[in-house]
Structures are given as structure tokens and as C-alpha cells.
N, C-alpha and C. Protein backbone atom coordinates (compact mmCIF):
# COMPACT_ATOMS: atom_id res chain seq x y z
N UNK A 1 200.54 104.35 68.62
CA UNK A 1 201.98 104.55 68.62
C UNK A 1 202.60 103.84 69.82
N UNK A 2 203.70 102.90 69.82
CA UNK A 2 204.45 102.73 70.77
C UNK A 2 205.89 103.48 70.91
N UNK A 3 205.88 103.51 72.39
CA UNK A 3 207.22 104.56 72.85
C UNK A 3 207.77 103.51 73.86
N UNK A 4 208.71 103.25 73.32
CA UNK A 4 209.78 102.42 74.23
C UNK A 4 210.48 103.39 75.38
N UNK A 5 211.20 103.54 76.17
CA UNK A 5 211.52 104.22 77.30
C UNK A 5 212.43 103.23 77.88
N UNK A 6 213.82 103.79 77.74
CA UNK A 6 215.16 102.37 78.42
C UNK A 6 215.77 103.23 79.09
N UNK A 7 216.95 103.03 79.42
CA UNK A 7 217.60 103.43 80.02
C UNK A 7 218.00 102.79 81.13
N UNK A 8 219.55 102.73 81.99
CA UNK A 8 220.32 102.16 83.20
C UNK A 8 219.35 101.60 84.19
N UNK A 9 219.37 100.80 85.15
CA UNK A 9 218.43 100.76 86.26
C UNK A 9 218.80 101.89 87.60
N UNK A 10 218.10 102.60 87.63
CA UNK A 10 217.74 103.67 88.43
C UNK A 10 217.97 105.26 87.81
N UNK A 11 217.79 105.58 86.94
CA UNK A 11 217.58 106.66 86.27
C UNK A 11 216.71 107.38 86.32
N UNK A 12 215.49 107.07 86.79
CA UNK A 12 214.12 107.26 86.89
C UNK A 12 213.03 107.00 85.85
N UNK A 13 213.33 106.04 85.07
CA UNK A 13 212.48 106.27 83.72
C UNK A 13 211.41 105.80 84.26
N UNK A 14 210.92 104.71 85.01
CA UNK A 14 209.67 104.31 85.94
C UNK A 14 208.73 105.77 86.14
N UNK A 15 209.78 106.38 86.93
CA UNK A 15 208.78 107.76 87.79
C UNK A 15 208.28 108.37 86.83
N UNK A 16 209.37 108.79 85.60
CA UNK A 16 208.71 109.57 84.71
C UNK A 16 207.50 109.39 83.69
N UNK A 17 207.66 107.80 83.81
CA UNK A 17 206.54 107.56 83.11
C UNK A 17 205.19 107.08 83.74
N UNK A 18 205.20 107.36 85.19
CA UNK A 18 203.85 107.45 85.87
C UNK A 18 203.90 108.48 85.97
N UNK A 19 204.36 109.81 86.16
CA UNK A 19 204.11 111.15 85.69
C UNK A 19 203.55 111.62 84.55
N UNK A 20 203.91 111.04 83.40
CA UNK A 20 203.63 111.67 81.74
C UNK A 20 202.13 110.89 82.12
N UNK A 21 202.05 109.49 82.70
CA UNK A 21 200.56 108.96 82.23
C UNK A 21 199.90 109.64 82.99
N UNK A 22 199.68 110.19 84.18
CA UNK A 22 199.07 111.23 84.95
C UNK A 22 198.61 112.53 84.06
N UNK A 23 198.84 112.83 83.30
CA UNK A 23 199.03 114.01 82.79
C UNK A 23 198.61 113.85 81.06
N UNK A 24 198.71 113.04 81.30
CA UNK A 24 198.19 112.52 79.37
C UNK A 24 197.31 111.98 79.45
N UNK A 25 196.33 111.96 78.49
CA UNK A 25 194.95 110.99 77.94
C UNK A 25 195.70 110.28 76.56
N UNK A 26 194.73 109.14 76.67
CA UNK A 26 195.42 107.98 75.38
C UNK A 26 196.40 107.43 75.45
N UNK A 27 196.93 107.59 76.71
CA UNK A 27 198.46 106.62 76.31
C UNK A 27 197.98 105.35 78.00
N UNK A 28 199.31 104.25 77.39
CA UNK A 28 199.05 103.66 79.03
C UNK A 28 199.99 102.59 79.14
N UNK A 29 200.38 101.96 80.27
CA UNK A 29 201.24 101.41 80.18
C UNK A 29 201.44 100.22 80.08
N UNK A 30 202.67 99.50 79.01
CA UNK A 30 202.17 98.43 78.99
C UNK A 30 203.42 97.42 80.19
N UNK A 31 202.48 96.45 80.69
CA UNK A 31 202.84 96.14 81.97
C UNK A 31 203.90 94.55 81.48
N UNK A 32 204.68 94.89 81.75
CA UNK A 32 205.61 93.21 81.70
C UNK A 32 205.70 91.70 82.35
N UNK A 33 205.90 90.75 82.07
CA UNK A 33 206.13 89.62 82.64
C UNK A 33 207.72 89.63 83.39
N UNK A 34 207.77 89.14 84.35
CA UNK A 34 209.25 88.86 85.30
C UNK A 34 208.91 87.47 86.05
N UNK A 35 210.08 87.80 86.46
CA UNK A 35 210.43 86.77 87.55
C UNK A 35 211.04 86.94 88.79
N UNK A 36 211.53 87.99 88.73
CA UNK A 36 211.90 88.25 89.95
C UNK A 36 210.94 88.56 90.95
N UNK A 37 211.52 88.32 92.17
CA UNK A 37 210.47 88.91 93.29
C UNK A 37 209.45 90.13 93.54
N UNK A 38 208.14 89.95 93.70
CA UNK A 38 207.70 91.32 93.77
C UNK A 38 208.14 92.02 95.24
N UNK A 39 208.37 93.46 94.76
CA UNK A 39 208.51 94.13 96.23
C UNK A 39 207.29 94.90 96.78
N UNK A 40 207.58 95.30 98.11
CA UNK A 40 206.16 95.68 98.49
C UNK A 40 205.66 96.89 98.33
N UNK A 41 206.08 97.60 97.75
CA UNK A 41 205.42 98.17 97.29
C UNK A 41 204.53 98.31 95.67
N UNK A 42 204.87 96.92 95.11
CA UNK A 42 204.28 96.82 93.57
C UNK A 42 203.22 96.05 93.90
N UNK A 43 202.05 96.11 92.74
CA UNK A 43 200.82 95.74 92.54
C UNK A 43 201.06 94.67 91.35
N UNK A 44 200.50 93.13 91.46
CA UNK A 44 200.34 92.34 90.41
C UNK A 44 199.64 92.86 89.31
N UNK A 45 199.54 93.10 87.76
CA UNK A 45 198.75 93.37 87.00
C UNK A 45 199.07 94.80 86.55
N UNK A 46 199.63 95.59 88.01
CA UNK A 46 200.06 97.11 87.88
C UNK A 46 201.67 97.01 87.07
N UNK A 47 201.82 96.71 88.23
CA UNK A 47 203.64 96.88 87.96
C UNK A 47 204.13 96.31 87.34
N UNK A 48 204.04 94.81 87.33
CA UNK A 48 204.70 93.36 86.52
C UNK A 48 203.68 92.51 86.55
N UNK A 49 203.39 91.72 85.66
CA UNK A 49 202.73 90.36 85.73
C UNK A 49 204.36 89.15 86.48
N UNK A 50 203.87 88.88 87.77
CA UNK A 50 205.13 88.41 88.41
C UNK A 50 204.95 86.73 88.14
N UNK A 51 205.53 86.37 87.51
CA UNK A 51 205.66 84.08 86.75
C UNK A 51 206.71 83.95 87.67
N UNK A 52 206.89 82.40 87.68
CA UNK A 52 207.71 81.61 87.86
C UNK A 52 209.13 81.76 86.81
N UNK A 53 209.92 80.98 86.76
CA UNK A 53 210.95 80.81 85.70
C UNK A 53 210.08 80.04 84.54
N UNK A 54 209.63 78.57 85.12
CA UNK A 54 209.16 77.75 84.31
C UNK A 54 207.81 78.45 83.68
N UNK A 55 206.88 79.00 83.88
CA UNK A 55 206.20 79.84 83.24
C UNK A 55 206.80 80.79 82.05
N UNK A 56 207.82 81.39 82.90
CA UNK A 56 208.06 82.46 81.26
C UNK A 56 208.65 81.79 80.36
N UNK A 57 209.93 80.70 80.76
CA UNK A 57 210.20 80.03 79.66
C UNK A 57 209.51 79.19 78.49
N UNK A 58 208.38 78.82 79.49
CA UNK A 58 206.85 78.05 78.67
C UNK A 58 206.57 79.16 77.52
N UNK A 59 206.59 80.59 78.13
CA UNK A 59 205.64 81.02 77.01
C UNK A 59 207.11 81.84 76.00
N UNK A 60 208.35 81.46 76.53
CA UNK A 60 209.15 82.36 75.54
C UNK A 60 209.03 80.91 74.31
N UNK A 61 209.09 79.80 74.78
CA UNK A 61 208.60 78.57 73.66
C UNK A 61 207.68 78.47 72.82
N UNK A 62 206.38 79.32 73.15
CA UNK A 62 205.61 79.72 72.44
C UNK A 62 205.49 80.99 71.64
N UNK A 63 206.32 81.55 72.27
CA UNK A 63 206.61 82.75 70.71
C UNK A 63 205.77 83.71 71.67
N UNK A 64 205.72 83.64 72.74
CA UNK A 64 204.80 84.88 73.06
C UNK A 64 205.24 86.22 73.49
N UNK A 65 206.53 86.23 73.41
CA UNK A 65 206.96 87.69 73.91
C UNK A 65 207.54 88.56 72.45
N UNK A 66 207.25 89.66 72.17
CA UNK A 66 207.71 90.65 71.41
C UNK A 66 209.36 90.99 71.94
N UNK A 67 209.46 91.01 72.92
CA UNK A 67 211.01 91.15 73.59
C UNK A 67 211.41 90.11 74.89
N UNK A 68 212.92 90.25 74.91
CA UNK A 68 212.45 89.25 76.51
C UNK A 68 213.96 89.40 76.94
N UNK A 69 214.21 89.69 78.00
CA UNK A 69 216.06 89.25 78.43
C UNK A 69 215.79 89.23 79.72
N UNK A 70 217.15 88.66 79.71
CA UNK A 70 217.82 88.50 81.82
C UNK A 70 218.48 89.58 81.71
N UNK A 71 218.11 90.11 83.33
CA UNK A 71 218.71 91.06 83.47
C UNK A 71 219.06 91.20 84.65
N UNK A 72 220.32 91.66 85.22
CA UNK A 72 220.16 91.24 86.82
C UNK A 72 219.94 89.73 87.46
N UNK A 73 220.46 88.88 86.43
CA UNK A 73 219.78 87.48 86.81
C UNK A 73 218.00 87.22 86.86
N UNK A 74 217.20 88.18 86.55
CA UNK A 74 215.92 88.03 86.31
C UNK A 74 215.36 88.00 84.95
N UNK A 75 214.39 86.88 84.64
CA UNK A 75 213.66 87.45 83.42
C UNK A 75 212.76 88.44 82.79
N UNK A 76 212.80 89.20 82.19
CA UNK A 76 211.99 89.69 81.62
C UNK A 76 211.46 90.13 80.05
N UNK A 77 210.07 90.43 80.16
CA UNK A 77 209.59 90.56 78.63
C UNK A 77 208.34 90.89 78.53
N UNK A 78 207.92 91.58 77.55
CA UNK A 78 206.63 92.09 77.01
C UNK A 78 206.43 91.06 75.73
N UNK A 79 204.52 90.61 76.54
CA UNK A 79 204.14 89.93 75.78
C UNK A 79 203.39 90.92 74.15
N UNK A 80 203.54 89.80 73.93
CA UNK A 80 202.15 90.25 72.19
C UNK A 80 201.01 90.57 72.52
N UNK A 81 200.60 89.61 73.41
CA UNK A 81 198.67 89.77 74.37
C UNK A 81 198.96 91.19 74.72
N UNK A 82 199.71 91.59 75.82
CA UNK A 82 199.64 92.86 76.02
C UNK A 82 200.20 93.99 75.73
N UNK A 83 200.49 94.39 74.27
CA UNK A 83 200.78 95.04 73.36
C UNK A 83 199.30 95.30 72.98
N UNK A 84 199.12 93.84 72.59
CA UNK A 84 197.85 93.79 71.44
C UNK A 84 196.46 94.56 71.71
N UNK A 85 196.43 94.76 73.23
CA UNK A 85 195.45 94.89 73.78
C UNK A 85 195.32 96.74 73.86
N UNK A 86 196.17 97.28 73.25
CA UNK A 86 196.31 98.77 73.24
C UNK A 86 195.46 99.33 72.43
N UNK A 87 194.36 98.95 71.49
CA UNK A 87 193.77 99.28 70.57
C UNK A 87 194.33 100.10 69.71
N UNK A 88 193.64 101.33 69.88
CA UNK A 88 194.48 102.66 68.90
C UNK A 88 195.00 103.65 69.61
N UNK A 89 195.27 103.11 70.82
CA UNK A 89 196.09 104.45 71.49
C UNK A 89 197.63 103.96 72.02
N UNK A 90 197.97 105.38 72.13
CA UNK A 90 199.44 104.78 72.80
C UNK A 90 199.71 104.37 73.87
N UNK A 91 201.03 103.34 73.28
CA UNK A 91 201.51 102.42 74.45
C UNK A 91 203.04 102.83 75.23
N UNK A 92 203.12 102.52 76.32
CA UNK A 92 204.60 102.99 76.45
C UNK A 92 205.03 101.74 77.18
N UNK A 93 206.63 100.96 76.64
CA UNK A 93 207.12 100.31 77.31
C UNK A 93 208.16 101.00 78.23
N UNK A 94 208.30 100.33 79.00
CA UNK A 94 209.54 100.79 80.07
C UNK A 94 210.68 99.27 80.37
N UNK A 95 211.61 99.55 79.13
CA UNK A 95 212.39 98.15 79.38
C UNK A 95 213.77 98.44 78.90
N UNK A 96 214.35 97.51 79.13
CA UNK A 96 215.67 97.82 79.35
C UNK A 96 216.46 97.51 77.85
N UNK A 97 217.66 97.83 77.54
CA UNK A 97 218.04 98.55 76.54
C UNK A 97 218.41 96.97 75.49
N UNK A 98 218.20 96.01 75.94
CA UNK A 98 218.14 94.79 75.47
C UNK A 98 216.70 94.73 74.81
N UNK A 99 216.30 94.96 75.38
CA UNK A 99 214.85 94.79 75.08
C UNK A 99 214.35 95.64 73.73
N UNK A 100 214.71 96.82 74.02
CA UNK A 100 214.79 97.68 73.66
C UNK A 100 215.11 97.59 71.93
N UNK A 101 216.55 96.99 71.78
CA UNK A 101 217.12 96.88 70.26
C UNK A 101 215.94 95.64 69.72
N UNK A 102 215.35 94.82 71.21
CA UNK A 102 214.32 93.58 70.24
C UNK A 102 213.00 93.77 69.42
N UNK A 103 212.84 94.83 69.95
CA UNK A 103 211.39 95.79 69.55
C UNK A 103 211.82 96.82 68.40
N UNK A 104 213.11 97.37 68.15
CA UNK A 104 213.20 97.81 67.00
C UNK A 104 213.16 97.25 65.90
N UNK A 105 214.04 95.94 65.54
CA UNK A 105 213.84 95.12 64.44
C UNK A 105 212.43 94.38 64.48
N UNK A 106 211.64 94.80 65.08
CA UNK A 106 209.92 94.00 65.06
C UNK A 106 209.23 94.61 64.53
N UNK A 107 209.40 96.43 65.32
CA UNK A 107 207.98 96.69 65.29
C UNK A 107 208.74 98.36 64.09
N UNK A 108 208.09 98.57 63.34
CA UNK A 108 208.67 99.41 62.72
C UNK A 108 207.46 100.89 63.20
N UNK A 109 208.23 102.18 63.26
CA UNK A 109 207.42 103.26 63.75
C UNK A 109 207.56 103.18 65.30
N UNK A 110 208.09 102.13 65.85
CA UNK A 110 208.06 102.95 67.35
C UNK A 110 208.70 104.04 67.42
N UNK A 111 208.83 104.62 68.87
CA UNK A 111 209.21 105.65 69.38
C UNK A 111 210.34 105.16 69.83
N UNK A 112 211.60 105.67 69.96
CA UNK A 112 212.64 105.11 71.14
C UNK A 112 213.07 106.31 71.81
N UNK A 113 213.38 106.05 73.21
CA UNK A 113 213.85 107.41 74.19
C UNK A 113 214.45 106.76 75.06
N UNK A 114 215.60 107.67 75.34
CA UNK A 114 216.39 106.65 76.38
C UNK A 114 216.67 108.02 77.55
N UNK A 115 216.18 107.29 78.77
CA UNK A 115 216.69 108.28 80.21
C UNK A 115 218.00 108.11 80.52
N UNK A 116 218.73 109.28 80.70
CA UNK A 116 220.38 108.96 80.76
C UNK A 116 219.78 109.86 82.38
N UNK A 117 221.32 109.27 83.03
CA UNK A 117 221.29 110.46 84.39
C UNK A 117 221.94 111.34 84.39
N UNK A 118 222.45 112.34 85.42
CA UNK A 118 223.06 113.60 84.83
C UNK A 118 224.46 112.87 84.88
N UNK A 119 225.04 112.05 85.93
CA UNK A 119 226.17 111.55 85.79
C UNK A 119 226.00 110.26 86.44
N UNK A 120 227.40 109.47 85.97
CA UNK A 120 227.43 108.08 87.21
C UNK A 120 227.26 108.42 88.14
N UNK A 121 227.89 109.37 88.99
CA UNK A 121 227.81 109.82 90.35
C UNK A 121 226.46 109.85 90.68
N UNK A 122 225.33 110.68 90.51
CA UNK A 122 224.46 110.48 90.67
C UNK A 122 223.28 109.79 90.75
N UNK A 123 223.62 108.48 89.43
CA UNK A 123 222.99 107.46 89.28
C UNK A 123 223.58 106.24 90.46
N UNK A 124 224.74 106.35 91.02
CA UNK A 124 224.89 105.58 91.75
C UNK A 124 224.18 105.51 93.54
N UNK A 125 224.40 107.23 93.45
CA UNK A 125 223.73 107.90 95.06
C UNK A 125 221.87 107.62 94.86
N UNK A 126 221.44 107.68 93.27
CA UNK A 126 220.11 107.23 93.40
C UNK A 126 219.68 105.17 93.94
N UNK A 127 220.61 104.71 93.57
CA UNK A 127 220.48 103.14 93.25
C UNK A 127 220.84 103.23 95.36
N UNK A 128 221.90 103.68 95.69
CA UNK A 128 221.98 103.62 97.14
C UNK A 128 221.20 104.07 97.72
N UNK A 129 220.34 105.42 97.38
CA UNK A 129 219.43 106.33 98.47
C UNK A 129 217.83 105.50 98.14
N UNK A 130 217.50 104.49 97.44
CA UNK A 130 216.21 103.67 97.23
C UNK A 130 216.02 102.48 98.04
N UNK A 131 217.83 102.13 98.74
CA UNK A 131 217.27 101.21 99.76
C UNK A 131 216.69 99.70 99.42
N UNK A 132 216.87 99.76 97.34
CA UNK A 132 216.13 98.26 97.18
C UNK A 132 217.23 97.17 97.02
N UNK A 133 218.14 97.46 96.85
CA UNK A 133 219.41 96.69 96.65
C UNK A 133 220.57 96.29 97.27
N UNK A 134 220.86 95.17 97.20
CA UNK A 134 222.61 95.18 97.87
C UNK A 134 223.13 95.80 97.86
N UNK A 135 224.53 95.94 98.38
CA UNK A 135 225.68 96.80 97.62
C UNK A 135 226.37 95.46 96.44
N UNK A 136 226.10 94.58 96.68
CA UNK A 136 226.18 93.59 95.35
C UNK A 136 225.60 93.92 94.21
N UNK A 137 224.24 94.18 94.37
CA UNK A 137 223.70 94.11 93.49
C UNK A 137 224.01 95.42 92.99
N UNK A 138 223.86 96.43 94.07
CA UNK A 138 224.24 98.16 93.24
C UNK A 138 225.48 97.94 92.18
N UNK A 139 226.72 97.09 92.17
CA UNK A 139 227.94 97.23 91.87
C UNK A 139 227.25 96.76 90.53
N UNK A 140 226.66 95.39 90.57
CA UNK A 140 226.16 95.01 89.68
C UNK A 140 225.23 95.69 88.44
N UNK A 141 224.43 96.25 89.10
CA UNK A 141 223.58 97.27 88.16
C UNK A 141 224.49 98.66 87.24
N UNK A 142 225.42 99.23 88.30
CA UNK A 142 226.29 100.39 88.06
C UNK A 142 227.03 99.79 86.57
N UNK A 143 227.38 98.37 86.92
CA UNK A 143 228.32 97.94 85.60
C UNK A 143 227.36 97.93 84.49
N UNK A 144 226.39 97.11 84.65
CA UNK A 144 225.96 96.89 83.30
C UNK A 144 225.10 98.55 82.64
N UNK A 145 225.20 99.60 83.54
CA UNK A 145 224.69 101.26 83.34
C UNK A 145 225.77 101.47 82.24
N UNK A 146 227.09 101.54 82.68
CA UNK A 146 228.20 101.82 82.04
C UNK A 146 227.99 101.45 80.31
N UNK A 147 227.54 100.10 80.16
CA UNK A 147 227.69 99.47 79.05
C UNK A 147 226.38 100.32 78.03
N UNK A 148 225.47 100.21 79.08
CA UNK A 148 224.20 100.68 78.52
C UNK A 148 223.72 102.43 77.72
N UNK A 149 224.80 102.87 78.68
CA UNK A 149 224.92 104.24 78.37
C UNK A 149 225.49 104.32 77.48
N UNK A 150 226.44 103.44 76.72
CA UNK A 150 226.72 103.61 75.51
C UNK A 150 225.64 103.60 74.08
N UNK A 151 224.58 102.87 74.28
CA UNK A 151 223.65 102.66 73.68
C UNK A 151 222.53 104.10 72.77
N UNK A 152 222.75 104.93 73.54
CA UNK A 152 221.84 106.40 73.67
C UNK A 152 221.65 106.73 72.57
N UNK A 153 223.29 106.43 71.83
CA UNK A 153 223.16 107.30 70.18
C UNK A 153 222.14 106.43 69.48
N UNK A 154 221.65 104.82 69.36
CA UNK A 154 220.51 104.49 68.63
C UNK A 154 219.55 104.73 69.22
N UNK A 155 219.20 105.65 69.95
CA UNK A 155 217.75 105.87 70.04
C UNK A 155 217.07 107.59 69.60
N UNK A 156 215.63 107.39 69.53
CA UNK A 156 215.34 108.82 68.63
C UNK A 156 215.44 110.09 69.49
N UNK A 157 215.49 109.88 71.02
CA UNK A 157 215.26 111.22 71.78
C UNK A 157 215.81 110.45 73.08
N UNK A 158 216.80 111.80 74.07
CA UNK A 158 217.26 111.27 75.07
C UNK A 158 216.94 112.40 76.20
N UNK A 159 216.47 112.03 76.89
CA UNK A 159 215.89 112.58 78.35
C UNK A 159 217.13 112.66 79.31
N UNK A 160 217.65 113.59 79.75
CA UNK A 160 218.28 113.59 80.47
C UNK A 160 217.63 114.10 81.76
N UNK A 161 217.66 112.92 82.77
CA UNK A 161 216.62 113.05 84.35
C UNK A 161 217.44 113.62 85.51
N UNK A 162 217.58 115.01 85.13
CA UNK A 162 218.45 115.52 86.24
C UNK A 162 217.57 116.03 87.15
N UNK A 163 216.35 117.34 86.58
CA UNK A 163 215.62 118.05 87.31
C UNK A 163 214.16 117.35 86.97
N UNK A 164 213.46 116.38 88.15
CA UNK A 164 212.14 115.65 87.80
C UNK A 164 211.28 116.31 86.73
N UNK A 165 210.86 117.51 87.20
CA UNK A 165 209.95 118.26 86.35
C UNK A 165 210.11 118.79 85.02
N UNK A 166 211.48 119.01 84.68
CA UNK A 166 212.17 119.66 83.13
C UNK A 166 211.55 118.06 82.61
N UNK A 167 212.53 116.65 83.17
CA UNK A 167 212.36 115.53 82.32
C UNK A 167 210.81 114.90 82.52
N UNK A 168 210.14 115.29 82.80
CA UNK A 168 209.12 114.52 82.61
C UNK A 168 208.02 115.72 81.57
N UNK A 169 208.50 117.04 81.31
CA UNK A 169 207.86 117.83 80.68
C UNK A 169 208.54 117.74 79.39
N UNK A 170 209.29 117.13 79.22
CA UNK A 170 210.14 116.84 77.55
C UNK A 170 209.59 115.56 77.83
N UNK A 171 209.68 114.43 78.34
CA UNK A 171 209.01 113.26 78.17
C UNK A 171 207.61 113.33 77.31
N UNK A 172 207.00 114.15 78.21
CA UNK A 172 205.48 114.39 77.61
C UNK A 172 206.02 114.84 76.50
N UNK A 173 206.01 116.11 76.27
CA UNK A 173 206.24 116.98 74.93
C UNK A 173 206.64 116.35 73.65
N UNK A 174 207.87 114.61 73.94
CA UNK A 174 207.89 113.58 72.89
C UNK A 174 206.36 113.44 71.95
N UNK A 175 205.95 112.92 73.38
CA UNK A 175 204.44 111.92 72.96
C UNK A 175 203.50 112.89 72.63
N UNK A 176 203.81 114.58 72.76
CA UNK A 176 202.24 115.48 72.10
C UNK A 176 202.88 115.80 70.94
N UNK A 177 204.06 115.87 70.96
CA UNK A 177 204.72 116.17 69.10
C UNK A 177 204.05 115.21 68.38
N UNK A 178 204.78 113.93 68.68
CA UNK A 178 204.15 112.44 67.81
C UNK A 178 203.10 112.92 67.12
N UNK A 179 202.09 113.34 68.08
CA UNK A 179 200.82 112.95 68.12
C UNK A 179 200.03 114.22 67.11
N UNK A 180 201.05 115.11 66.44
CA UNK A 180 201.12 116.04 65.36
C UNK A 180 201.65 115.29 64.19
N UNK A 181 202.21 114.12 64.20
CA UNK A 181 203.00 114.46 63.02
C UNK A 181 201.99 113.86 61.96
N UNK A 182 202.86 114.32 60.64
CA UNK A 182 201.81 114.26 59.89
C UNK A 182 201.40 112.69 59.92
N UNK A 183 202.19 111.95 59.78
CA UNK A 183 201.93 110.37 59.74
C UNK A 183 200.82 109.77 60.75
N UNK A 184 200.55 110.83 61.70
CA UNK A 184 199.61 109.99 62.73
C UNK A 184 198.31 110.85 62.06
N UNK A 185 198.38 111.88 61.79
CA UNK A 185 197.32 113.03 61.72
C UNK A 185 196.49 112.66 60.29
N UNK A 186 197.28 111.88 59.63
CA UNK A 186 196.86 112.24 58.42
C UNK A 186 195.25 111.16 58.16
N UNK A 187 195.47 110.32 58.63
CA UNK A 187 193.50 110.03 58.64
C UNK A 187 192.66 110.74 59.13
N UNK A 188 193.07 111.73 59.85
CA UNK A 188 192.24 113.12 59.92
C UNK A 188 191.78 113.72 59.40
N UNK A 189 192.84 114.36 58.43
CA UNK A 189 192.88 115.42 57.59
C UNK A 189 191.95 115.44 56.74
N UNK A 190 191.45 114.44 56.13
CA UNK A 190 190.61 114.31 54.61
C UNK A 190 189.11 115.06 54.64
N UNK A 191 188.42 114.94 55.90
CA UNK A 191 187.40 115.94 55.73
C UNK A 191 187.64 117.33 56.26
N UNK A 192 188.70 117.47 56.93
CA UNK A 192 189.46 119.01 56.98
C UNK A 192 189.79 119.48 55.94
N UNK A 193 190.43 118.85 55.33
CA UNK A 193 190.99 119.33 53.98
C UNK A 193 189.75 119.40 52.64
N UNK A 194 189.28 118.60 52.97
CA UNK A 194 187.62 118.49 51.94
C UNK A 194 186.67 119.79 52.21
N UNK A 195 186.62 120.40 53.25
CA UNK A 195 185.95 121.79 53.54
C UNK A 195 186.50 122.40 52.62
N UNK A 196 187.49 122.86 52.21
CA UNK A 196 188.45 124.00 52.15
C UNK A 196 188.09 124.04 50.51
N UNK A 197 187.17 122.94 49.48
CA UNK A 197 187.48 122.63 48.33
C UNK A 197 186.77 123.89 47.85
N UNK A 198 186.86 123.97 46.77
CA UNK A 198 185.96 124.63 45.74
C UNK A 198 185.22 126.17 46.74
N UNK A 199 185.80 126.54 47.56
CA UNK A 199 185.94 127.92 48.63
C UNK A 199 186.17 128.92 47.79
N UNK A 200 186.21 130.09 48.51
CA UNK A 200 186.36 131.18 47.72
C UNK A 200 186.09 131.55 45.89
């Protein structure tokens, strides 16, 4: 199963979803191509696969990304290779709400969830109290939140990241429902259900 995960930049959907993978077996994350600068506290391979410009554009020529946009003046996108490489367990992207509508018309059966914050106000005191940004760039990010937050109603489930622990315990709780429904369960069932025959 893939679970997309969008939402504004600084909402927390990042945190929450190194929380849910802490805490879950079978799922994992799938890691993106950029361009922008790595910061120091991210890991190559962990956080982003970090290219050049001329690199990602090479491989958006080759058809290799499942999604891809600028954002913030940076590129980004999830390749096919690392999708592909999920075998049979779940994947979770963490991308932005562009991205987001590119993976719906692709991949049919994902998951979509979008992290809203409790308010602008708050999403703005988070983007200032992280210390990674201008106040250019904050103004910048805040605008394109605005636009994005409009987006919420197409997606299947919305997290609202007010209190860490409520949203990352409905985060999870998405991905252990899924993982009931009958559509995933049902190659299961057949020798469960084959016990039960000719009984009583």
C-alpha cells in the first residue's frame, strides 16, 4: 500500500512520519530526489537523495519520476526505482500537495492524508521557531500554505497536528485500519475461510 502524506511546509508531517515508522513494522519511507541544499542535520540516502539541477532534469527526461515539482524554487520528486523497491510492504511518501494530485492520477489505491495545522498562526510561529528559513522565505512558504490548504477536501483523511501525540496516533491508526480492509486482507482469507467448510 502507498500513503502519500502532504500538507503546507512546516506542519509537521516529516515528524509524524518518523514517529508512525518507529512504531510500525512493514511500512518505510520512501526517500526523494531534490536539489536543494542539504542541511545539517539530514543524512544522504536518509532524508533526500540530494542531485544537481542538471541531474534531476536528466532523469525527469527519462521518465523516471512518478511525481516531481518546484517548490520553493527547489526541485523535487519520487522516483519509480524507489517506489519499486518497496516489495509488498508499505510505503509512505511525504510530498507536497503538487506532488501529491501527480500520484493520484498514476497510481490507483493509494492512501492520501493531508497534515493541516491547528491554524495559520501557528503554522507560521512553527516555520519561525525552526530557525531554517528567512523571513523571505517564511513569507514565501506561508503563501503558498494558504493555497495549499485549500486542497484538504481531495484527500482521504486529514490529520490535524495540533497535539504531537493525538496526530501521530491517528496517523498510525490510518495505516493499521488499511491494513484490515478487506481489499488488503483478502489473500488471506482463503485458507481461513477453507477451515470453517463442511464444520459442524
Amino acid at each position: 500500500m502507498i500513503y502519500v502524506v502532504s500538507g503546507p511546509s512546516g506542519c509537521g508531517k516529516s515528524t509524524l512520519i518518523r514517529r508512525v515508522l518507529s512504531r510500525l513494522d512493514g511500512v518505510r519511507f520512501s526517500v526523494s530526489h531534490t536539489t536543494r541544499e542539504r542541511r545539517k542535520s539530514e543524512v544522504e540516502g536518509k532524508d533526500y537523495y540530494f542531485v544537481t539541477r542538471e541531474r534531476f532534469l536528466r532523469m525527469v527526461e527519462n521518465n523516471a519520476f512518478v511525481e516531481w515539482a518546484v517548490v520553493h524554487g527547489s526541485h523535487y520528486g519520487t522516483s519509480l526505482w524507489e517506489l519499486g523497491r518497496s516489495g509488498d510492504g508499505d510505503v509512505i511518501l511525504d510530498i507536497d500537495v503538487q506532488g501529491a494530485a501527480q500520484v493520484r492520477e498514476k497510481i490507483r489505491g493509494a492512501v492520501f492524508i493531508f497534515v493541516l495545522p491547528p491554524s495559520f498562526q501557528a503554522l507560521r510561529s512553527r516555520l519561525e521557531e525552526r530557525h531554517l528559513d528567512s523571513a523571505a522565505s517564511i513569507r514565501k512558504r506561508l503563501a503558498t500554505a494558504m493555497k495549499e490548504v485549500r486542497s484538504c477536501g481531495r484527500f482521504d483523511y486529514v490529520v490535524v497536528n495540533d497535539d504531537l501525540a493525538t496526530a501521530v496516533r491517528e496517523l498510525e491508526s490510518i495505516l493499521r485500519c488499511r491494513r484490515a480492509s478487506l481489499a488488503v486482507r483478502k489473500k488471506n482469507l482463503a485458507p481461513i475461510l477453507k477451515s470453517f467448510r463442511g464444520k459442524g
